[in-house]
Structure formats: C-alpha cells, structure tokens
N, C-alpha and C. Protein backbone atom coordinates (compact mmCIF):
# COMPACT_ATOMS: atom_id res chain seq x y z
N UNK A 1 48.11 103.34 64.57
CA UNK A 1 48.76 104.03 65.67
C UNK A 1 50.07 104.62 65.16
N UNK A 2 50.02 105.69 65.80
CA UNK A 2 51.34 106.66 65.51
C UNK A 2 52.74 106.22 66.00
N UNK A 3 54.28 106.41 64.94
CA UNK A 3 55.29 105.84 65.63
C UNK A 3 56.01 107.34 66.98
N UNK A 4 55.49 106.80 68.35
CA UNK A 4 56.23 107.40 68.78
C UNK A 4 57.57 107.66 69.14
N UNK A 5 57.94 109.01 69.55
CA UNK A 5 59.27 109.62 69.48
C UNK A 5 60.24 109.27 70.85
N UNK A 6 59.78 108.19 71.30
CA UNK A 6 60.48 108.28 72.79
C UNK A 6 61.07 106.88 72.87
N UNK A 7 62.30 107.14 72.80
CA UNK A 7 63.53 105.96 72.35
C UNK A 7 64.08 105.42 73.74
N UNK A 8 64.70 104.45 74.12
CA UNK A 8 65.04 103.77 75.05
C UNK A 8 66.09 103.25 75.35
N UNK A 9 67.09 103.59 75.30
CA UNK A 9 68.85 102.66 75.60
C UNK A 9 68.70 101.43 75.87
N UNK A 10 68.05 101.23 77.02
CA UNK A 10 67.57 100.16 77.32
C UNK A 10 66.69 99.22 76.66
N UNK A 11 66.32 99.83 75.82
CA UNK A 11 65.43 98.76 75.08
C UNK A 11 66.14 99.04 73.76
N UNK A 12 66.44 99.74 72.81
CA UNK A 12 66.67 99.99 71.44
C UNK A 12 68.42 99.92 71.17
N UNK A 13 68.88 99.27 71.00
CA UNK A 13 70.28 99.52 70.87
C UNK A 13 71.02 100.50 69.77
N UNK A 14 70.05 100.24 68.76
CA UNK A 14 70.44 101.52 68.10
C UNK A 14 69.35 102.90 67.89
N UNK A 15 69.84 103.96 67.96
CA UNK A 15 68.97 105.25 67.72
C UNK A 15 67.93 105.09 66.33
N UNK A 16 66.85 105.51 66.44
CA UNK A 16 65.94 106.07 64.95
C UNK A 16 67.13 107.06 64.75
N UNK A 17 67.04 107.69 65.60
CA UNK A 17 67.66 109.37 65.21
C UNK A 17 68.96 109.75 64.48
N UNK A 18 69.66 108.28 64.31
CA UNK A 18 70.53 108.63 63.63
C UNK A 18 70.04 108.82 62.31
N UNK A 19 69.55 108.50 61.43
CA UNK A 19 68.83 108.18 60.32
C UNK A 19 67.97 109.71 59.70
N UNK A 20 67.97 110.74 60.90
CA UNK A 20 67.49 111.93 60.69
C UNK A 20 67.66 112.44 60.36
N UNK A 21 69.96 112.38 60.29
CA UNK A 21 70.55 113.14 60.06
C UNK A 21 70.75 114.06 61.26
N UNK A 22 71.80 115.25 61.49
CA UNK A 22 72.30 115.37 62.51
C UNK A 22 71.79 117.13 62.18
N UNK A 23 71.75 117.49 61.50
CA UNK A 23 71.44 118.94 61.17
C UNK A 23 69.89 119.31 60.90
N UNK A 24 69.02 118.23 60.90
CA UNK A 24 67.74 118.72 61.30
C UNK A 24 67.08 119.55 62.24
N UNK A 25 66.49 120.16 62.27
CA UNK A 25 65.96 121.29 63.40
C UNK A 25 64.57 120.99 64.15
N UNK A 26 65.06 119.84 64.82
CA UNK A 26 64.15 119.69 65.58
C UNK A 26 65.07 119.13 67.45
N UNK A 27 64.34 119.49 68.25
CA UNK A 27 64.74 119.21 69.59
C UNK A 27 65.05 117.65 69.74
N UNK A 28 66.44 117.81 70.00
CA UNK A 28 66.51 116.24 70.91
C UNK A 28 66.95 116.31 72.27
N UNK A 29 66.17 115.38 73.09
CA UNK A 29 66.29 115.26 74.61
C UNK A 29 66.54 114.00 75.32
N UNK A 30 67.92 114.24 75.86
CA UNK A 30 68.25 112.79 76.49
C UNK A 30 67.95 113.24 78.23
N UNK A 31 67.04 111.98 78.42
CA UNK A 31 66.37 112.01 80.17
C UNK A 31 67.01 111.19 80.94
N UNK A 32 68.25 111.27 81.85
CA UNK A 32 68.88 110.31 82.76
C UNK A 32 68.71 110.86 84.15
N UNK A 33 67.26 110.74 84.58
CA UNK A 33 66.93 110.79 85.87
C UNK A 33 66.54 109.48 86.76
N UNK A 34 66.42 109.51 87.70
CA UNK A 34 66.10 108.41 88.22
C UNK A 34 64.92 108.83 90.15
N UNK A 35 64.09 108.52 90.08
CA UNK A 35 64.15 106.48 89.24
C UNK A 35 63.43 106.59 88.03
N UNK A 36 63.77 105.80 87.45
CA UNK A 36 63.15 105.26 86.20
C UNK A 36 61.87 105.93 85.82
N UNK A 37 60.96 105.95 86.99
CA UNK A 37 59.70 106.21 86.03
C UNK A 37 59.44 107.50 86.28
N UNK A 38 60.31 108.67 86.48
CA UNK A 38 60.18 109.80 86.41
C UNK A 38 60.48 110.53 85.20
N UNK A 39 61.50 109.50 84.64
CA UNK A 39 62.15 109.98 83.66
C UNK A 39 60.87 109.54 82.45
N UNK A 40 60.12 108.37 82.52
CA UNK A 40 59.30 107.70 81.71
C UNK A 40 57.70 109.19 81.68
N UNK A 41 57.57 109.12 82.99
CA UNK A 41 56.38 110.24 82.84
C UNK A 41 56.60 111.20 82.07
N UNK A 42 58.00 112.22 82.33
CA UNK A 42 58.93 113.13 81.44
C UNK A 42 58.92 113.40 80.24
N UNK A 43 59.40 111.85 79.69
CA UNK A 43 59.09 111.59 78.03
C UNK A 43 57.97 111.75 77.51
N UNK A 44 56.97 110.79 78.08
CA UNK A 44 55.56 110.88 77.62
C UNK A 44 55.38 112.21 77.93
N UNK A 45 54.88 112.84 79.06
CA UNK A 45 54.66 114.02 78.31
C UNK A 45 55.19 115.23 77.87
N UNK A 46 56.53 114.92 77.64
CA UNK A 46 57.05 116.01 76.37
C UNK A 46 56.73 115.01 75.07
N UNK A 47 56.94 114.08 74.59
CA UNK A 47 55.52 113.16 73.25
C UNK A 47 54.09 113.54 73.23
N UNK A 48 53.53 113.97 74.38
CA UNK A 48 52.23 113.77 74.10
C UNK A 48 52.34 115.49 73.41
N UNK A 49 52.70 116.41 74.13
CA UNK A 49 52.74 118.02 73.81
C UNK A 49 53.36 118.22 72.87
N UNK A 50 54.52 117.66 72.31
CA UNK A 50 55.26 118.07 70.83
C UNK A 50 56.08 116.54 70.52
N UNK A 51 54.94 116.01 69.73
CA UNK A 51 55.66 114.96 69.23
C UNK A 51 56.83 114.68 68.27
N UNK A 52 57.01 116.20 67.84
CA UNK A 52 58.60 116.28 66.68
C UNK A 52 59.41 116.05 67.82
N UNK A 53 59.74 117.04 68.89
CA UNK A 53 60.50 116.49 69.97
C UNK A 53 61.54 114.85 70.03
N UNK A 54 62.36 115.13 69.61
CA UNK A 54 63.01 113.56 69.81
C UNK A 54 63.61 113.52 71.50
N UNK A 55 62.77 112.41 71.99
CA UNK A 55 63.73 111.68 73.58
C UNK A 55 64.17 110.63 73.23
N UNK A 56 65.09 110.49 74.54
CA UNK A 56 65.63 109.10 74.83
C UNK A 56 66.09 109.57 75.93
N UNK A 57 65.60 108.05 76.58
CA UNK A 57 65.60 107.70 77.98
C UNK A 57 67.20 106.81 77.82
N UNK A 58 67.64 107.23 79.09
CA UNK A 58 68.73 106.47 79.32
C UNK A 58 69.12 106.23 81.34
N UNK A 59 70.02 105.31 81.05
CA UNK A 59 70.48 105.29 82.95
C UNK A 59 71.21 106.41 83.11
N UNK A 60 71.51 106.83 84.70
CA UNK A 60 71.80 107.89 85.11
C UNK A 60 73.18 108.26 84.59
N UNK A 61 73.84 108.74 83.87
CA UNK A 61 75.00 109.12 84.34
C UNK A 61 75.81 108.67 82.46
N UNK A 62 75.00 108.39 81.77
CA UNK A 62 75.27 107.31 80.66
C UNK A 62 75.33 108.24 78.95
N UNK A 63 75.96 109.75 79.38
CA UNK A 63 76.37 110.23 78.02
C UNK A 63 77.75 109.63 77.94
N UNK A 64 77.64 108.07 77.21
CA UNK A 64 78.53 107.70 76.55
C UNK A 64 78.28 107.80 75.05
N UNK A 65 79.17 106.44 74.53
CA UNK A 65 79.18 106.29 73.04
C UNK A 65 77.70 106.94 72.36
N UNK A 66 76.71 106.18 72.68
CA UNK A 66 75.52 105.78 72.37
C UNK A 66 74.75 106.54 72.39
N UNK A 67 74.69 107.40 73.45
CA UNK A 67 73.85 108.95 74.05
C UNK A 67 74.55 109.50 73.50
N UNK A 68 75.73 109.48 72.94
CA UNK A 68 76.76 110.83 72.49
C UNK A 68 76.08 111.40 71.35
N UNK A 69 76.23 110.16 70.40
CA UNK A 69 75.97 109.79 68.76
C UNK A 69 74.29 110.15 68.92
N UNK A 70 73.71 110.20 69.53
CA UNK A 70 72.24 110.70 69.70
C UNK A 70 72.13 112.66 69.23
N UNK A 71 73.11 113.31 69.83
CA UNK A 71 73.52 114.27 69.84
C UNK A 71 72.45 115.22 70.06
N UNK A 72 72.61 115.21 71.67
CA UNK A 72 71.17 115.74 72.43
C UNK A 72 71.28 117.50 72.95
N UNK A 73 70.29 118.23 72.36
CA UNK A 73 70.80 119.41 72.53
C UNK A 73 70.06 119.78 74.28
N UNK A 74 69.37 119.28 74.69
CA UNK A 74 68.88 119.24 76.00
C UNK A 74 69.46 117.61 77.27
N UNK A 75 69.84 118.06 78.04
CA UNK A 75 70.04 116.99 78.95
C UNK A 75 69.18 117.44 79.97
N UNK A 76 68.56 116.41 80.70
CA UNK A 76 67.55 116.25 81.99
C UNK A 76 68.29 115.41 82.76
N UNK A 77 68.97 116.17 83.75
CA UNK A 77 69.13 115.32 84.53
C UNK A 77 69.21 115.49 86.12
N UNK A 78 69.20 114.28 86.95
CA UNK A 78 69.13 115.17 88.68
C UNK A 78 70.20 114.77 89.18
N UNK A 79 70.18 115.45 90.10
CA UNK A 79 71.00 116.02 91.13
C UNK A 79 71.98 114.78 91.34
N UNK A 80 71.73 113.16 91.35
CA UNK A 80 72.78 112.57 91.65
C UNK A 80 74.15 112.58 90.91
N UNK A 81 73.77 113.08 89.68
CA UNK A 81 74.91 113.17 88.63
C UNK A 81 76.12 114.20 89.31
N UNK A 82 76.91 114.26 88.95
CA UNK A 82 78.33 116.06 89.23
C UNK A 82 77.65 116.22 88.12
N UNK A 83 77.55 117.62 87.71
CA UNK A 83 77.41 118.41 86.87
C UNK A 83 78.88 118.84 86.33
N UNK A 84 78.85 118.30 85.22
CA UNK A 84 80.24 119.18 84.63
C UNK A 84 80.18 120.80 84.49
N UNK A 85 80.93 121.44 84.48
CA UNK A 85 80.87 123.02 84.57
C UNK A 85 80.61 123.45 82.93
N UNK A 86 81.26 122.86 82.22
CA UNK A 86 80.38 123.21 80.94
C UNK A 86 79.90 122.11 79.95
N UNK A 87 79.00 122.26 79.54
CA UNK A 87 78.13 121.79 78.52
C UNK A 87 78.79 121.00 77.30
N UNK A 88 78.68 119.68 77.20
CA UNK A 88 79.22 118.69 76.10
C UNK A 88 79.10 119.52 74.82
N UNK A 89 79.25 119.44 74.03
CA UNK A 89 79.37 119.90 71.94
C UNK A 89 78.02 119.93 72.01
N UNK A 90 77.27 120.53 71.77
CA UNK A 90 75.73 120.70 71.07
C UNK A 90 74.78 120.75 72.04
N UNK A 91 75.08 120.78 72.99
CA UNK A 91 74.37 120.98 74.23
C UNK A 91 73.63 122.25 74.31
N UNK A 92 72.39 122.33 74.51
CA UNK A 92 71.90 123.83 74.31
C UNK A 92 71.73 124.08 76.08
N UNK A 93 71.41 123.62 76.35
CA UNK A 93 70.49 123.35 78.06
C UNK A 93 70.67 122.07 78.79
N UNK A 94 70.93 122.35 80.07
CA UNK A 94 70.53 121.18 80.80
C UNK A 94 69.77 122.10 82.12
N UNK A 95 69.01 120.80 82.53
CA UNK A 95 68.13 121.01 83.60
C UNK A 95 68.57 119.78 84.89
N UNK A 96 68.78 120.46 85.93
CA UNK A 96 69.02 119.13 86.44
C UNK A 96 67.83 119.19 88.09
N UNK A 97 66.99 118.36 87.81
CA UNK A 97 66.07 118.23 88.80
C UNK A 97 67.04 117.97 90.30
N UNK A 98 66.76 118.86 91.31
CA UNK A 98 67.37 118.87 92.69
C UNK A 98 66.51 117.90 93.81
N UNK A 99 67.00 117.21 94.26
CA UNK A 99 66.44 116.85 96.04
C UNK A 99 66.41 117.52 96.73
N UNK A 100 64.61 118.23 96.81
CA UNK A 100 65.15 118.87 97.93
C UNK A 100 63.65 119.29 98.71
N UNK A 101 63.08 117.71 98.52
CA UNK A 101 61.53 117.64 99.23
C UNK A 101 60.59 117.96 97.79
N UNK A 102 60.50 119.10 97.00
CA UNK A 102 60.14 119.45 96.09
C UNK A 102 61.03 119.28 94.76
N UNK A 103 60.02 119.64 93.86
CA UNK A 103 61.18 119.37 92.55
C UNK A 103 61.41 120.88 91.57
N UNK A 104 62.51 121.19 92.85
CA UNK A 104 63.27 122.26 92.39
C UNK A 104 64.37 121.84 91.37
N UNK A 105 64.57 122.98 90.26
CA UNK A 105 65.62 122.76 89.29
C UNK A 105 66.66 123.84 89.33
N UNK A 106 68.14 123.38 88.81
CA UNK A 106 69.19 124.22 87.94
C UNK A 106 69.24 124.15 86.39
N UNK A 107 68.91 125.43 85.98
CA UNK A 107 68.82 125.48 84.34
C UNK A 107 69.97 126.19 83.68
N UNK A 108 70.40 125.39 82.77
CA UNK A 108 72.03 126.60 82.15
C UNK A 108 71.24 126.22 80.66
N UNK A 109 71.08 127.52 80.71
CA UNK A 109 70.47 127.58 79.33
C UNK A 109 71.13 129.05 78.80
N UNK A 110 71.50 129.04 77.27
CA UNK A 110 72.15 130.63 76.79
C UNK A 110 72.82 131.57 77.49
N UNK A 111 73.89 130.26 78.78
CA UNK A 111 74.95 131.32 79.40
C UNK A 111 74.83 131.78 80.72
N UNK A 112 73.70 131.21 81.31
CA UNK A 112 73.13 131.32 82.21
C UNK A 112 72.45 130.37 83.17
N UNK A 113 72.83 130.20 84.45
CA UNK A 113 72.22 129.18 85.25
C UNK A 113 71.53 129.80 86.11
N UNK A 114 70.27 129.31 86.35
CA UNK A 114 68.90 129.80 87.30
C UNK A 114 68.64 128.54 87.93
N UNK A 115 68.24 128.78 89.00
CA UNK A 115 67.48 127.97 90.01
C UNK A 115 65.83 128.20 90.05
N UNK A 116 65.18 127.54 89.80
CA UNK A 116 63.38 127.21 89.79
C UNK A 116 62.81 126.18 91.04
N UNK A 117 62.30 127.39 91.97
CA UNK A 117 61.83 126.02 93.04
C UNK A 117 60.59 125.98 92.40
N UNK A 118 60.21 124.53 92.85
CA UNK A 118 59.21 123.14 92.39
C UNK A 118 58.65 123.90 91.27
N UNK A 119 59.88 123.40 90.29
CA UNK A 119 58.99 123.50 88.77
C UNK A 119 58.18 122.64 88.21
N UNK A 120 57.49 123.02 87.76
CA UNK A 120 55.86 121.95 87.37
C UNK A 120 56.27 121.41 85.84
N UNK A 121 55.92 120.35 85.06
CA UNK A 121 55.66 120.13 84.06
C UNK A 121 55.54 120.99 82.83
N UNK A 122 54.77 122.40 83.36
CA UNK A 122 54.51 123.40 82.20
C UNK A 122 55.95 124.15 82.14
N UNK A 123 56.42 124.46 83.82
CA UNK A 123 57.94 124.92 83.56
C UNK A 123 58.84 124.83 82.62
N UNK A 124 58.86 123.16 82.93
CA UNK A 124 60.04 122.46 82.39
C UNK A 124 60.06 122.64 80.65
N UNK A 125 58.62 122.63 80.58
CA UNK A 125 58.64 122.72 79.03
C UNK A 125 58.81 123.62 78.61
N UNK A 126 58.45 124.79 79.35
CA UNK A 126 58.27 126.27 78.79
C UNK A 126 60.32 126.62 78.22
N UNK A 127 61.19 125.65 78.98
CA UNK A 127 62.30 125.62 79.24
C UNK A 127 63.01 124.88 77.84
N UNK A 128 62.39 124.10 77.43
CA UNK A 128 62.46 123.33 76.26
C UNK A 128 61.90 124.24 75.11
N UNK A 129 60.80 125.22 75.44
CA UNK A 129 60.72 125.95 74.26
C UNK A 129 61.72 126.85 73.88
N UNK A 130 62.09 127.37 75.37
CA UNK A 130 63.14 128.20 74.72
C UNK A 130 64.82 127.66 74.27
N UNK A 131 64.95 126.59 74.55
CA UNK A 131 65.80 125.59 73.68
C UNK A 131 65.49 125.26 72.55
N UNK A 132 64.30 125.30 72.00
CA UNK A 132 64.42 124.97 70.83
C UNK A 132 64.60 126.51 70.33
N UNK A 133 64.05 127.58 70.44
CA UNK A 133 64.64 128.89 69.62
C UNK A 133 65.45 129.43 69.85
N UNK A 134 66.78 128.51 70.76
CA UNK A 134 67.82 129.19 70.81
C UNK A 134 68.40 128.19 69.61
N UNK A 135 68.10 126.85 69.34
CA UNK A 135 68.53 126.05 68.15
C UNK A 135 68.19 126.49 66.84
N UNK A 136 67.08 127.05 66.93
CA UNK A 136 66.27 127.88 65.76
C UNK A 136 67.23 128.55 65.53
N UNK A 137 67.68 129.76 66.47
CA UNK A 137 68.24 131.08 66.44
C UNK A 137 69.94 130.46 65.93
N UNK A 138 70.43 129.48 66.27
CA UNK A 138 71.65 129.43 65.65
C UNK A 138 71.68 128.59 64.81
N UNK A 139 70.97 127.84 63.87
CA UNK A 139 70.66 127.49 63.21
C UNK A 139 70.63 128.16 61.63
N UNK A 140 70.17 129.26 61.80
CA UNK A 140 69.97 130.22 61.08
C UNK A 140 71.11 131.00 60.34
C-alpha cells in the first residue's frame, strides 16, 4: 500500500513535508474547515485525484507555528474563520466555503476574489489547478 499524502495536526505532530524541502513544486494544502469530516472527505479526494498534492488537515482557525512551517500555498477554509484581507507569505489562494444552505465559496486567487454558488468537488479542484500554475508560473 501506497504512503498517502494527507497529514493530520491532530494526529502527526511533526510534518513529512518538512523533509521535502520548501522550494519543491508541488501543491500544498492546509484544510481548517469544520466539522471535521468535511474537511476529511476534502483531503481524500484531492489524494485520490492528485496524489503529489500535499494536505493537512488541521482545527479551525490554527495557521500557527505548525501550519505555518507547513508552508501552504492554498488555504480551505469556511466561513467561521475572519478572513484576513490579505494572504499570509506564500499563500497562492484561499477558498473559504460559505453558510449559506448550499456550499457556496469566496476564492482570492491571482488578485482576485470571486464568489461560486454551490461549488461541487470538480470546482474546487479545477481551483487548485489553477493554483498550482500560478506556482508553476512563479516558480519559473
């Protein structure tokens, strides 16, 4: 069996991902939604569709030390959080799932925030692709 990519605060105290090195070019995604197993469905299937993809699951609200040092260029997160007005160091995107009967989102991705009512699974990812070639693109 394959080692999967979907890390846990809660369970792992320290990251794989540090060990990757920090300038690799591949997507990392920290998921602090709640409840819990929304964020768990989330992971799995952004693992099952692109397993280079690095997650980690964390509690709501919890880019501290630990999530910092992860150095997540996507944040997922909902609506209970404040949204800071701009984007932590390396931040490419955040998505933050809304309450609002459906699972409508706010996306600030490359300078820009959009609203998506009830974005589906394929959305969200399609949203992550283009995070990763905006990492591609400055990368370069």
């Amino acid at each position: 069996m394959g080692h999967a990519k979907v890390d846990d605060l809660c369970v792992f105290p320290l990251m794989r991902s540090l060990s990757a090195g920090r300038n690799t070019c591949f997507v990392r995604i920290l998921i602090t939604v709640t409840p819990r197993i929304y964020g768990e469905v989330l992971a799995l299937y952004i693992h099952r569709r692109r397993p280079d993809f690095d997650v980690l699951l964390a509690p709501p609200g919890s880019l501290d030390g630990r999530s910092r040092r992860f150095w997540p260029h996507v944040l997922v997160q909902d609506a209970a959080r404040v949204a800071l007005p701009v984007l932590p160091d390396g931040v490419l995107c955040r998505i933050r799932l809304l309450e609002t009967g459906l699972m409508d989102a706010t996306i600030q991705l490359d300078g820009t925030v959009s609203e998506v009512k009830d974005i589906r699974l394929d959305g969200l990812f399609g949203v992550l692709e283009n995070a990763e070639g905006l990492l591609k693109r400055d990368g370069e």
